[in-house]
N, C-alpha and C. Protein backbone atom coordinates (compact mmCIF):
# COMPACT_ATOMS: atom_id res chain seq x y z
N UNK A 1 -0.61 22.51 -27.33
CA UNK A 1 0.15 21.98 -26.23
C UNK A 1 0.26 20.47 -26.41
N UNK A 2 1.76 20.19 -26.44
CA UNK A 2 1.75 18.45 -26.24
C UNK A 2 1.25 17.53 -25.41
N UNK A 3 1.45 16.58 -25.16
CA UNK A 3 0.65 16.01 -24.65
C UNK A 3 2.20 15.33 -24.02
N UNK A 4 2.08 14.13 -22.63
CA UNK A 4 3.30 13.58 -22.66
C UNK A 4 2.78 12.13 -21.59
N UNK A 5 3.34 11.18 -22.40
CA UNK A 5 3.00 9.90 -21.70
C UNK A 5 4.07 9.31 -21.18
N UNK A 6 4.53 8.99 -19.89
CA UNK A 6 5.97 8.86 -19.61
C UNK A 6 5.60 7.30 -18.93
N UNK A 7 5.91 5.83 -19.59
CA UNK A 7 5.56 5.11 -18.89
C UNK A 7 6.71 4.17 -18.11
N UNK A 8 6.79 3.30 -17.24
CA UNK A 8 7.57 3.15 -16.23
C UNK A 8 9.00 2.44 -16.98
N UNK A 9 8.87 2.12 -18.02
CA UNK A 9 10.25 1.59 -19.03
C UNK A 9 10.95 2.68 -19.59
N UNK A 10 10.69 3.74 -19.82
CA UNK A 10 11.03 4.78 -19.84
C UNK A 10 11.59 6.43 -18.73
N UNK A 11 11.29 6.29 -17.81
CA UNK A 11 11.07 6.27 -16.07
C UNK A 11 12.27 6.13 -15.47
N UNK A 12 12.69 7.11 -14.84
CA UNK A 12 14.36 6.66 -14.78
C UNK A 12 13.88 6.76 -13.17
N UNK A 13 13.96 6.01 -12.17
CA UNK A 13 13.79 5.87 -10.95
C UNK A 13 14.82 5.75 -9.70
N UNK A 14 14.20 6.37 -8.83
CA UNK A 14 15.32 6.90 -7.64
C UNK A 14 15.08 5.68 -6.99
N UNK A 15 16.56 5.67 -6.22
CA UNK A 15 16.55 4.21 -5.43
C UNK A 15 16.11 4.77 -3.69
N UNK A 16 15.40 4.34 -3.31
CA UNK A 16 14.69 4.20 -2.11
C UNK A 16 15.27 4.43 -1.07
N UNK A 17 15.24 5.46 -0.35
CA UNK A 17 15.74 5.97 0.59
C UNK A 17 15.67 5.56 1.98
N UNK A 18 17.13 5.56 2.86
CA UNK A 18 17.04 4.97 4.12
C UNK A 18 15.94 5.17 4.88
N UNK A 19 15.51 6.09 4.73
CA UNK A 19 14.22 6.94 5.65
C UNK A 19 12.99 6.47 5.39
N UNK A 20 12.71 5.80 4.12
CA UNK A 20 11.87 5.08 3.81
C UNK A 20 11.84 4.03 4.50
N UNK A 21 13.20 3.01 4.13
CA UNK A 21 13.12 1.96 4.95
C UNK A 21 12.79 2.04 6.23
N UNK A 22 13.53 2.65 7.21
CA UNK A 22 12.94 2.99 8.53
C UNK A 22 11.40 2.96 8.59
N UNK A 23 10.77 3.86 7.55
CA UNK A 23 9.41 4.02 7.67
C UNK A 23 8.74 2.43 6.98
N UNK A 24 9.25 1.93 6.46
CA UNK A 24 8.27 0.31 5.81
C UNK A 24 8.81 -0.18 7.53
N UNK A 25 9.72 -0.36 7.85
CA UNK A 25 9.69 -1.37 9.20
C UNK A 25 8.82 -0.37 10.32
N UNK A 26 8.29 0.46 10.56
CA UNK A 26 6.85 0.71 11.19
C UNK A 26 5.73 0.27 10.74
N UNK A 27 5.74 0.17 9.46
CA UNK A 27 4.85 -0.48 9.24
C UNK A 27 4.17 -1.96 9.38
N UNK A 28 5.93 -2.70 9.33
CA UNK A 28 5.55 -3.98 9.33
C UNK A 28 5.69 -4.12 10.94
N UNK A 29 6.12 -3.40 11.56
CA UNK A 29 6.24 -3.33 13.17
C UNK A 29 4.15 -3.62 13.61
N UNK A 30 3.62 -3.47 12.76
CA UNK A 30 2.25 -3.30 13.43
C UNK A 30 1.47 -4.55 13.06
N UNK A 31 2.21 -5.77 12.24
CA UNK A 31 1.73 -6.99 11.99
C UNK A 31 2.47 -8.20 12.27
N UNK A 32 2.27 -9.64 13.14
CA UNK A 32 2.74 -10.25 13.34
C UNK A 32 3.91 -10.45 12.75
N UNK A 33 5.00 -10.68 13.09
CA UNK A 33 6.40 -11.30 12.63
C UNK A 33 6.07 -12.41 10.94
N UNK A 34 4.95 -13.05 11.32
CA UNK A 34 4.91 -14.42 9.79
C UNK A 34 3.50 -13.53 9.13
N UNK A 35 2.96 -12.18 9.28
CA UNK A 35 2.49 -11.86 8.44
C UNK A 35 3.00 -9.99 7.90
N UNK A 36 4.35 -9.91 8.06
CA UNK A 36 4.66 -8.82 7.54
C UNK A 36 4.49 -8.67 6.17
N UNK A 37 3.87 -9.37 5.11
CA UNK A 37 3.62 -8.92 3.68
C UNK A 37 2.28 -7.86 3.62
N UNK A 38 1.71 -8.35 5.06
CA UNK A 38 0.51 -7.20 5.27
C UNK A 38 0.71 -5.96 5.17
N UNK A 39 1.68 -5.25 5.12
CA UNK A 39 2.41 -3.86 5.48
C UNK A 39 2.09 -3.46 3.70
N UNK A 40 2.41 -4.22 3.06
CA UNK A 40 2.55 -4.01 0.96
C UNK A 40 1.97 -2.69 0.76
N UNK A 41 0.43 -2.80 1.20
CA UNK A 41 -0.26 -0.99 0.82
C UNK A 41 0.42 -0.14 1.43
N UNK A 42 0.99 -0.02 2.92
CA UNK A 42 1.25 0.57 3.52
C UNK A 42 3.01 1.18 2.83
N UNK A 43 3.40 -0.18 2.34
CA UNK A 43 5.06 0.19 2.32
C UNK A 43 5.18 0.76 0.59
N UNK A 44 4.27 0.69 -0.23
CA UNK A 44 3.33 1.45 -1.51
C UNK A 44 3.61 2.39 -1.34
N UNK A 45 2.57 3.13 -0.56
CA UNK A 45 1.99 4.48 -0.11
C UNK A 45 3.63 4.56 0.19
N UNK A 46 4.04 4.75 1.10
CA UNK A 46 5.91 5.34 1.35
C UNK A 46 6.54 5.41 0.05
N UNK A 47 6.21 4.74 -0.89
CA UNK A 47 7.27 4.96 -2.23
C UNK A 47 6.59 6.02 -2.95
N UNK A 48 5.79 5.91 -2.99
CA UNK A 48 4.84 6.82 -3.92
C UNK A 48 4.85 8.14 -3.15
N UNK A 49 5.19 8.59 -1.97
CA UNK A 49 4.97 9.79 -1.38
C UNK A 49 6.87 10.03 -1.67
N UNK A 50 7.51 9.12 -1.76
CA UNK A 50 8.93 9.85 -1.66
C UNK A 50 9.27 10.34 -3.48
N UNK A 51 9.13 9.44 -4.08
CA UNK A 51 9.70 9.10 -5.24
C UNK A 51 8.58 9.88 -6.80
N UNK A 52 6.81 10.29 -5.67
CA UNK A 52 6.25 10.02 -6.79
C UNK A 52 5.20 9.15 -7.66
N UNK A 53 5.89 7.99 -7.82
CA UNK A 53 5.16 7.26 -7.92
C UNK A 53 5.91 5.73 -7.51
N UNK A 54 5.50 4.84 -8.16
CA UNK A 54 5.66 3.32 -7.76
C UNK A 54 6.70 2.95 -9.39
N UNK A 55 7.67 2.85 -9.34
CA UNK A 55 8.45 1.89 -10.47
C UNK A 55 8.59 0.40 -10.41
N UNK A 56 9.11 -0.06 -11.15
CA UNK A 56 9.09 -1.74 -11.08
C UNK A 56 10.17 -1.53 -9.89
N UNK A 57 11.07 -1.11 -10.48
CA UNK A 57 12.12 -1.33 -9.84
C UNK A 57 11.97 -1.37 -8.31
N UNK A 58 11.14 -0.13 -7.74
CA UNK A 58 10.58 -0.22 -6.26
C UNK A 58 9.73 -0.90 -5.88
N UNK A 59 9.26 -1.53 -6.55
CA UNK A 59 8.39 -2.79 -6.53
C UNK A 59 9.08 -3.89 -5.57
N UNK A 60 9.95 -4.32 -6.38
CA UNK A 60 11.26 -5.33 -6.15
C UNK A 60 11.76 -5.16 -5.43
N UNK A 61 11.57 -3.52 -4.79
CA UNK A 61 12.44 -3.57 -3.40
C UNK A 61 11.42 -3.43 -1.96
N UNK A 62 10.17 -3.50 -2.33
CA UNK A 62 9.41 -4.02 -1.33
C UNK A 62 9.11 -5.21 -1.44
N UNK A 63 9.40 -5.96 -2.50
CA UNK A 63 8.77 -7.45 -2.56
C UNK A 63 10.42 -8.07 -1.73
N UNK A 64 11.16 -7.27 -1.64
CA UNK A 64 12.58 -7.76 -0.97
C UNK A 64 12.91 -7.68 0.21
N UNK A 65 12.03 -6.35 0.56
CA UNK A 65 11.84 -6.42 2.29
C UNK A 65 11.01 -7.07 2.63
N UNK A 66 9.79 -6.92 1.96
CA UNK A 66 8.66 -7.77 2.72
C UNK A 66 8.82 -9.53 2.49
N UNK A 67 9.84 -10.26 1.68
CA UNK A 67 9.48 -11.51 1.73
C UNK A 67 8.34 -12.01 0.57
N UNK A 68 8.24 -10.92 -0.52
CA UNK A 68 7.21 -11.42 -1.15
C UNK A 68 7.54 -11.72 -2.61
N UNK A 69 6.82 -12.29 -3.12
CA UNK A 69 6.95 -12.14 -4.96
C UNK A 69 6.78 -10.88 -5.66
N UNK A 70 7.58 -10.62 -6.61
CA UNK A 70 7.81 -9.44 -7.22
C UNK A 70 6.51 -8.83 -7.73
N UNK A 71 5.63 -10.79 -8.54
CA UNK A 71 4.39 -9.94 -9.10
C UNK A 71 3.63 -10.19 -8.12
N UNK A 72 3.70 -10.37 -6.88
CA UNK A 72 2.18 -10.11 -5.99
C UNK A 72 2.32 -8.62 -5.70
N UNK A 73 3.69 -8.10 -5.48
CA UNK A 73 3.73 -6.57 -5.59
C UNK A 73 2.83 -5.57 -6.27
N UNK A 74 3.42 -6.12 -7.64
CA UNK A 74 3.47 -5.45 -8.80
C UNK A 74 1.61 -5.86 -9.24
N UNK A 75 0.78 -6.81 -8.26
CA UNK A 75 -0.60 -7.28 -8.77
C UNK A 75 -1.38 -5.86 -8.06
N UNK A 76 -0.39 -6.09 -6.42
CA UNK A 76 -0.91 -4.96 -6.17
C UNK A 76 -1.43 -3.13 -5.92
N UNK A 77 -0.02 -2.64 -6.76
CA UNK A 77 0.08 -1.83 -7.14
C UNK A 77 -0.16 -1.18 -8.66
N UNK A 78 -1.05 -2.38 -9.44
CA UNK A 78 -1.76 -2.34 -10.51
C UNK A 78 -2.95 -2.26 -10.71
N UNK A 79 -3.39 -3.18 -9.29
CA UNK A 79 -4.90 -3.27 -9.05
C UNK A 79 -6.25 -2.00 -8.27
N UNK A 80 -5.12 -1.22 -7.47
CA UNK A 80 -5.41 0.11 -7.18
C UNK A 80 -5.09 1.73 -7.85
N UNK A 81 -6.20 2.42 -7.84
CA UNK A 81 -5.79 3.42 -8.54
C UNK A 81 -4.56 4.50 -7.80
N UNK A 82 -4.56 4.46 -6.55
CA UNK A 82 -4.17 4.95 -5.71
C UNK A 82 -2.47 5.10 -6.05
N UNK A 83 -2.01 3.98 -6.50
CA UNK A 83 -0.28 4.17 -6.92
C UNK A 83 -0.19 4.23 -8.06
N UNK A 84 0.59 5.51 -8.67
CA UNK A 84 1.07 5.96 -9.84
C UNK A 84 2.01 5.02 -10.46
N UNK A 85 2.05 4.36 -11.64
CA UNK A 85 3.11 3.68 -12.37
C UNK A 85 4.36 4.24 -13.02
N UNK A 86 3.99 5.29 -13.16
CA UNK A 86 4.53 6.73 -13.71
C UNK A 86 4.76 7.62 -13.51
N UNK A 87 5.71 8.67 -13.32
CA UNK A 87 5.39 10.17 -12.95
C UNK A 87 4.09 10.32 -13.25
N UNK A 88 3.43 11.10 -12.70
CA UNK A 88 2.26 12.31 -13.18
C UNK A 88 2.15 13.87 -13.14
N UNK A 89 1.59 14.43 -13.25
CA UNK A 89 1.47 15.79 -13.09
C UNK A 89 1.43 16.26 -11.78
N UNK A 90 1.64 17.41 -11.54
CA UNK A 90 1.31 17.85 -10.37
C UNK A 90 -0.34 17.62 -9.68
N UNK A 91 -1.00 17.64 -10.67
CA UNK A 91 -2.22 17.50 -9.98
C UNK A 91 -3.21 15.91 -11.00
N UNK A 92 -3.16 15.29 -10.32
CA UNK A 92 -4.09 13.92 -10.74
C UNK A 92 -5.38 14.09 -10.64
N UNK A 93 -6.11 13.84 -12.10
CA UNK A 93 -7.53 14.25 -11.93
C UNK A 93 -8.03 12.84 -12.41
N UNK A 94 -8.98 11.64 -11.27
CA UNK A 94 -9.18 10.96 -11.69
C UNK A 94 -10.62 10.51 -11.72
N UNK A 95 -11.26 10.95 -12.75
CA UNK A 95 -12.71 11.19 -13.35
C UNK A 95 -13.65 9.37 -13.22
N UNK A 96 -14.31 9.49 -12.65
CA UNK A 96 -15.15 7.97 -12.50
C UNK A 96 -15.82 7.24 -13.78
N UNK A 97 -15.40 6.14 -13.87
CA UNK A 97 -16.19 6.07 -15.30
C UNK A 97 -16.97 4.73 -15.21
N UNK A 98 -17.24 4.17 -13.82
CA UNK A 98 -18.32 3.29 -13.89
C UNK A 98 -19.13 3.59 -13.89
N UNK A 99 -20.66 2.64 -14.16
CA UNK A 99 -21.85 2.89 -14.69
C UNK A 99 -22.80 4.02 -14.20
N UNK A 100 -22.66 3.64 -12.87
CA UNK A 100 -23.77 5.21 -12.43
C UNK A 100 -23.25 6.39 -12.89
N UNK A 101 -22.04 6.66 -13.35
CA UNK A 101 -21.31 7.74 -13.21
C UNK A 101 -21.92 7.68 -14.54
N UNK A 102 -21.75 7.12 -15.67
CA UNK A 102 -21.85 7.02 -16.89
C UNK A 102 -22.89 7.37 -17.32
N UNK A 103 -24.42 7.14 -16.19
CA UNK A 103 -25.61 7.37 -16.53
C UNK A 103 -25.81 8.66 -16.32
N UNK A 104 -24.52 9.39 -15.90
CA UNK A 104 -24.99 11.16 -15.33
C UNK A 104 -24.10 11.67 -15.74
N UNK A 105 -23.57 11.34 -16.97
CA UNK A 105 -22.45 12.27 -17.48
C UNK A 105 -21.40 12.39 -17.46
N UNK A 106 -20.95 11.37 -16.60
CA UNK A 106 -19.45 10.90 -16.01
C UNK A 106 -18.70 10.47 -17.55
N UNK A 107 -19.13 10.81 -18.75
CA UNK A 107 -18.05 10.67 -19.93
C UNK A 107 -17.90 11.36 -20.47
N UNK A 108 -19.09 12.44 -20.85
CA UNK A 108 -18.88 13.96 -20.67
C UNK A 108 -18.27 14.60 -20.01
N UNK A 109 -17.97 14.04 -18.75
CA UNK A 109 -17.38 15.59 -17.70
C UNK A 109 -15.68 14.34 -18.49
N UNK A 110 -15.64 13.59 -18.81
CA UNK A 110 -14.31 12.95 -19.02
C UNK A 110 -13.67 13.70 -20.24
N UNK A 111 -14.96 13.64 -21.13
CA UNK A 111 -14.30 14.44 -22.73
C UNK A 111 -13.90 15.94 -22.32
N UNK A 112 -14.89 16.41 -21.24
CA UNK A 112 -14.65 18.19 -21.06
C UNK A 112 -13.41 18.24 -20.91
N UNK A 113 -12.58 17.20 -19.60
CA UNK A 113 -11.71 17.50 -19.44
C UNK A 113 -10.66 17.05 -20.77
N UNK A 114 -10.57 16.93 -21.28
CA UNK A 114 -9.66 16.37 -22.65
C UNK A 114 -9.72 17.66 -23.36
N UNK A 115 -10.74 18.13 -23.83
CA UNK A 115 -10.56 19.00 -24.27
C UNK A 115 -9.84 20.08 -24.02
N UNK A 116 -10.24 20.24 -22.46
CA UNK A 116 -9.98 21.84 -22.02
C UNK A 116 -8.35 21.58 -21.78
N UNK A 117 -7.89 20.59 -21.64
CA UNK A 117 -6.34 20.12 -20.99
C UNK A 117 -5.49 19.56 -22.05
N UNK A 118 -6.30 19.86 -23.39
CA UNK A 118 -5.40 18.88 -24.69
C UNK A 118 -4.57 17.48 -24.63
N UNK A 119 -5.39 16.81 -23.75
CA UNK A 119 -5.07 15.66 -23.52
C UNK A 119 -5.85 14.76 -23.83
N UNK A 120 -4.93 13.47 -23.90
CA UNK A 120 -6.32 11.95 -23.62
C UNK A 120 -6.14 11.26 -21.97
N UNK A 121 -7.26 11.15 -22.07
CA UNK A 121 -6.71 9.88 -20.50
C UNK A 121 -5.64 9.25 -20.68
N UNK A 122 -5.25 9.48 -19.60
CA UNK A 122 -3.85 8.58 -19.29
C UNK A 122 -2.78 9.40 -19.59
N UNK A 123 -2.84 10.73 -20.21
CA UNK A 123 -1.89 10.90 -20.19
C UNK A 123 -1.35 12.62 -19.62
N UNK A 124 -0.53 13.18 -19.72
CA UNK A 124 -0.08 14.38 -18.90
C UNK A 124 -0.17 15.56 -19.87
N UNK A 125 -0.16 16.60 -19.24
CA UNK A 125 -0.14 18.00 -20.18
C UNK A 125 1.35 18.44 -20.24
N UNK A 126 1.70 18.45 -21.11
CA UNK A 126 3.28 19.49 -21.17
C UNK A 126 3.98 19.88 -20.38
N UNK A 127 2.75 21.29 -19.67
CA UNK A 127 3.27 21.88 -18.75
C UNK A 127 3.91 21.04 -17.36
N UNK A 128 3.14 19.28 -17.58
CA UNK A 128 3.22 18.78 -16.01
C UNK A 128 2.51 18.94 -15.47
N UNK A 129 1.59 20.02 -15.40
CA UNK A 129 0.47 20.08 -14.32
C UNK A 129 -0.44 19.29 -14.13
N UNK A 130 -1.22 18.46 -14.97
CA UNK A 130 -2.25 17.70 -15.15
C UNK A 130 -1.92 16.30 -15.98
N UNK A 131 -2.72 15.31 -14.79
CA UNK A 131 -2.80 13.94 -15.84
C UNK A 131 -4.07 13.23 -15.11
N UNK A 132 -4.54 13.15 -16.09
CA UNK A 132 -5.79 12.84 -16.69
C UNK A 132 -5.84 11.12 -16.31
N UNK A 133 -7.33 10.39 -15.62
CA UNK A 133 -7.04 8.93 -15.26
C UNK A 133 -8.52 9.13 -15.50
N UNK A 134 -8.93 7.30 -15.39
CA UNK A 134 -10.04 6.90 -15.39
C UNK A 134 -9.89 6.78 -13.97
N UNK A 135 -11.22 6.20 -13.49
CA UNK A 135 -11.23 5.57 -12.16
C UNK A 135 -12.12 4.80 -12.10
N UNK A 136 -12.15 3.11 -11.44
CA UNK A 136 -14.24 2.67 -11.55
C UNK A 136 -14.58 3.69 -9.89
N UNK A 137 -15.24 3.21 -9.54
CA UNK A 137 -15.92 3.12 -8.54
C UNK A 137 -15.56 3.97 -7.08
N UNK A 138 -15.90 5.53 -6.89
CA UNK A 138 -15.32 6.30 -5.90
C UNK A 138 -16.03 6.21 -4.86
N UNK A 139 -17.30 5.79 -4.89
CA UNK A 139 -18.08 5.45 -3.60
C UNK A 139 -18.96 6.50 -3.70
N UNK A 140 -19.56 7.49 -4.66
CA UNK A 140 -20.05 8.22 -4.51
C UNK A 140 -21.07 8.72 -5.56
N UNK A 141 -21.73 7.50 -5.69
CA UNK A 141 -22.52 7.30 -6.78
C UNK A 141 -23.66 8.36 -6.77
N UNK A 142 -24.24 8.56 -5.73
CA UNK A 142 -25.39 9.59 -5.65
C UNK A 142 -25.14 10.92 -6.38
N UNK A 143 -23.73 10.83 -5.98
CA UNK A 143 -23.26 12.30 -6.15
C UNK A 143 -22.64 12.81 -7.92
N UNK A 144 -22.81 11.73 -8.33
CA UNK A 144 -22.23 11.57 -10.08
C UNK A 144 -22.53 12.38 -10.64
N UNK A 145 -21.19 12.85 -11.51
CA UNK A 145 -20.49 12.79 -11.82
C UNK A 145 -19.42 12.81 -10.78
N UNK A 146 -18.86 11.88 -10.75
CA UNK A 146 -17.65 12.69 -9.26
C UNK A 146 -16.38 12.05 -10.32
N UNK A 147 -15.10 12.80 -8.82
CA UNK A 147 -13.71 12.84 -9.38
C UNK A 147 -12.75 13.04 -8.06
N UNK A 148 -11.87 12.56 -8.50
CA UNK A 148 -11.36 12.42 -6.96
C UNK A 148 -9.26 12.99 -8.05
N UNK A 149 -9.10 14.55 -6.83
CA UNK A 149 -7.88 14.74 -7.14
C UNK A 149 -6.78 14.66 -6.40
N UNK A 150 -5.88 14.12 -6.73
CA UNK A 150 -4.46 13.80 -5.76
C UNK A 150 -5.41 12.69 -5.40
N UNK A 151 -5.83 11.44 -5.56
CA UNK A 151 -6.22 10.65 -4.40
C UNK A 151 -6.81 11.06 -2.96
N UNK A 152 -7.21 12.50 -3.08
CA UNK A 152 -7.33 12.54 -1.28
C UNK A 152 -8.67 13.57 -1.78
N UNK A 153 -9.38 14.50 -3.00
CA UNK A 153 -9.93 15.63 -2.56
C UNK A 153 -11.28 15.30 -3.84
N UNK A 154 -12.37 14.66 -2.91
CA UNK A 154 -13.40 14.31 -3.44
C UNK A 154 -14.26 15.25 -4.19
N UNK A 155 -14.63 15.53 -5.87
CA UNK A 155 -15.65 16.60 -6.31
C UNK A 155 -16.50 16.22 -6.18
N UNK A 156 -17.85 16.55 -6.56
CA UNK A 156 -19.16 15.97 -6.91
C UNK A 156 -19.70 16.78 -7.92
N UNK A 157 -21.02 16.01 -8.17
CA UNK A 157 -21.51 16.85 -9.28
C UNK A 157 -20.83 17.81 -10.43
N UNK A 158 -20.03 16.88 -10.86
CA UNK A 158 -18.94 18.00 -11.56
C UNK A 158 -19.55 18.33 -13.49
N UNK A 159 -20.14 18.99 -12.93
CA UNK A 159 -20.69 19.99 -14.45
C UNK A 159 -19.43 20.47 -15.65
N UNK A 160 -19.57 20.87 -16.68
CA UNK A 160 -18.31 21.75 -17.34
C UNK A 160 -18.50 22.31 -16.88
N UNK A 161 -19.07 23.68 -15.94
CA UNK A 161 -18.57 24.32 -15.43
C UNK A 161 -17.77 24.39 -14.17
N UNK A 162 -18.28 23.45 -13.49
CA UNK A 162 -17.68 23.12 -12.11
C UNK A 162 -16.23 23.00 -12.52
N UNK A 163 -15.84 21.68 -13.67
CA UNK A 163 -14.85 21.01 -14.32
C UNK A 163 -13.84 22.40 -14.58
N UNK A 164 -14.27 23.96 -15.26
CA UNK A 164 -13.70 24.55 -15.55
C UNK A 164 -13.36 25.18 -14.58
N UNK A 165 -14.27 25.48 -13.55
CA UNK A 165 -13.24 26.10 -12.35
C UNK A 165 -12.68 25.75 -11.49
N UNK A 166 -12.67 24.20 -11.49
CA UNK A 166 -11.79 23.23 -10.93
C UNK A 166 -9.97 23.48 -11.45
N UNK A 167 -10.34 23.24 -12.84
CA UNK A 167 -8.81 23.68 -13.60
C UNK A 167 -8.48 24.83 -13.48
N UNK A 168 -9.01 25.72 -13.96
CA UNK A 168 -8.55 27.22 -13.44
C UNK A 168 -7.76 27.09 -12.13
N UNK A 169 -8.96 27.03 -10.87
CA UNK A 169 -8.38 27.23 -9.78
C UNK A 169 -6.74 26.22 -8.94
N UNK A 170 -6.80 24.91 -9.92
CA UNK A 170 -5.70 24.39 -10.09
C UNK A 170 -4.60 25.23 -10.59
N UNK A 171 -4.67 25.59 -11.88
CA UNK A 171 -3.98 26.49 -12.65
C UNK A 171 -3.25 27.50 -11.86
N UNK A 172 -4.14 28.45 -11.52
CA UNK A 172 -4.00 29.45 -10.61
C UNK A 172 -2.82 29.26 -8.93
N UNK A 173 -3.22 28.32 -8.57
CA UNK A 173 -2.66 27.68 -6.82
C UNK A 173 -0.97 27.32 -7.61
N UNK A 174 -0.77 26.62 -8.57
CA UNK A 174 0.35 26.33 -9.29
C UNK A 174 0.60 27.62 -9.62
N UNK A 175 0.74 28.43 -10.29
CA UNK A 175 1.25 29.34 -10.36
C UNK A 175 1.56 30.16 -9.16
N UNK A 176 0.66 30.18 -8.34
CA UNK A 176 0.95 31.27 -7.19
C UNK A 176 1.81 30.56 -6.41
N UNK A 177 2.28 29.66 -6.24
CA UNK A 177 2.93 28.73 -5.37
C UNK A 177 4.70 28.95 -5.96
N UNK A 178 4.36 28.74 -7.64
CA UNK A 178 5.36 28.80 -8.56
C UNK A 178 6.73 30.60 -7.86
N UNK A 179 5.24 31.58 -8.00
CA UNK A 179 5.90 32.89 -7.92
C UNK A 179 6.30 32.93 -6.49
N UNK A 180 6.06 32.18 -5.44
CA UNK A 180 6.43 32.06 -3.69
C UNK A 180 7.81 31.50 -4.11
N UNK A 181 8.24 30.85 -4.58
CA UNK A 181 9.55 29.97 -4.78
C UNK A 181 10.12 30.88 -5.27
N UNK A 182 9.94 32.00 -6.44
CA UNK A 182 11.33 33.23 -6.57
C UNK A 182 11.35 33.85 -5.58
C-alpha cells in the first residue's frame, strides 16, 4: 500500500464559505472591538471543520478579517497540533513523542503504528483512512504511552495490542459507515 503525502502547495483549496464568515464574526463578537485578533484559534477551528484543514490561502483570509499579519496567522496555525496543514485521513492518529512518553514506549507504540499502516509519520495511507503525526506533550504523562485521535479522543497506555485494536476498530467503523451510504 502507498503511502501519500499531500502538502499545502500542492492542496487545491476551497474558498471559505459565507457561513463561515458569519460564524468567525461570533466569534470575534465575544472580544472587545480593538482586540478582535483574539478570535484567530477560534476563527482556525471554523476553517478546519469546513474545509478540513487550514491552507495558506485560508490563512490570509483570516489574517483579512481579523486585521492581522498573514504570518502571525500562519505562526499560529503551525505552532499547534490541532490544525491540519493538509488534508489528512479520515482518522488522525497523533502518537506523543515527548520524553515521558519516550521513557514508556511512546516510540515503539510510534514504529507499531508504521508498520501496521505502511506508513511514516506525517504521512497518509492510500486508502485515506489514516495519517500518522507526532505530537509533544498531551497532558497525560502518567498514562504513557498515550495518543490522541481526531484531536478530541484521548488513548492511554497504548500497547501493540491496544494500538492493533485501535486500527482495526477504526478500520471496521469506516467501513460500516462506508456500506450505510449505499
Amino acid at each position: 500500500m502507498a503511502a501519500m503525502h499531500v502538502t499545502s502547495s500542492t492542496a487545491q483549496s476551497k474558498p471559505i464559505s459565507a457561513e463561515a464568515k458569519i460564524r468567525f464574526a461570533k466569534e470575534v463578537a465575544k472580544f472587545p472591538a480593538n482586540q478582535k485578533q483574539s478570535a484567530v484559534m477560534a476563527c482556525l477551528a471554523i476553517v478546519q471543520q469546513e474545509l478540513g484543514y487550514v491552507s495558506v490561502e485560508s490563512e490570509q483570509v483570516v489574517a483579512e478579517y481579523l486585521g492581522m499579519a498573514p504570518m502571525a496567522v500562519h505562526e499560529v496555525t503551525t505552532f499547534y497540533n490541532m490544525y491540519n496543514q493538509h488534508p489528512c485521513g479520515k482518522f488522525k492518529l497523533n502518537v506523543c513523542t515527548n520524553l515521558p512518553c519516550q521513557l514508556r514506549d511512546g516510540s515503539k507504540a510510534l514504529q507499531h503504528l508504521e508498520g501496521k499502516l505502511g506508513i511514516k509519520m506525517g504521512e497518509t495511507t492510500a486508502d485515506g483512512l489514516f495519517t500518522l503525526q507526532q505530537s509533544e506533550c498531551l497532558g497525560a504523562c502518567a498514562d504513557s504511552p498515550v495518543m490522541l485521535v481526531n484531536d478530541r479522543t484521548m488513548c492511554s497506555f497504548m500497547t501493540n495490542d491496544k494500538l492493533d485494536q485501535l486500527v482495526d476498530s477504526l478500520r471496521g467503523s469506516a467501513s460500516q459507515s462506508a456500506k450505510e451510504q449505499l
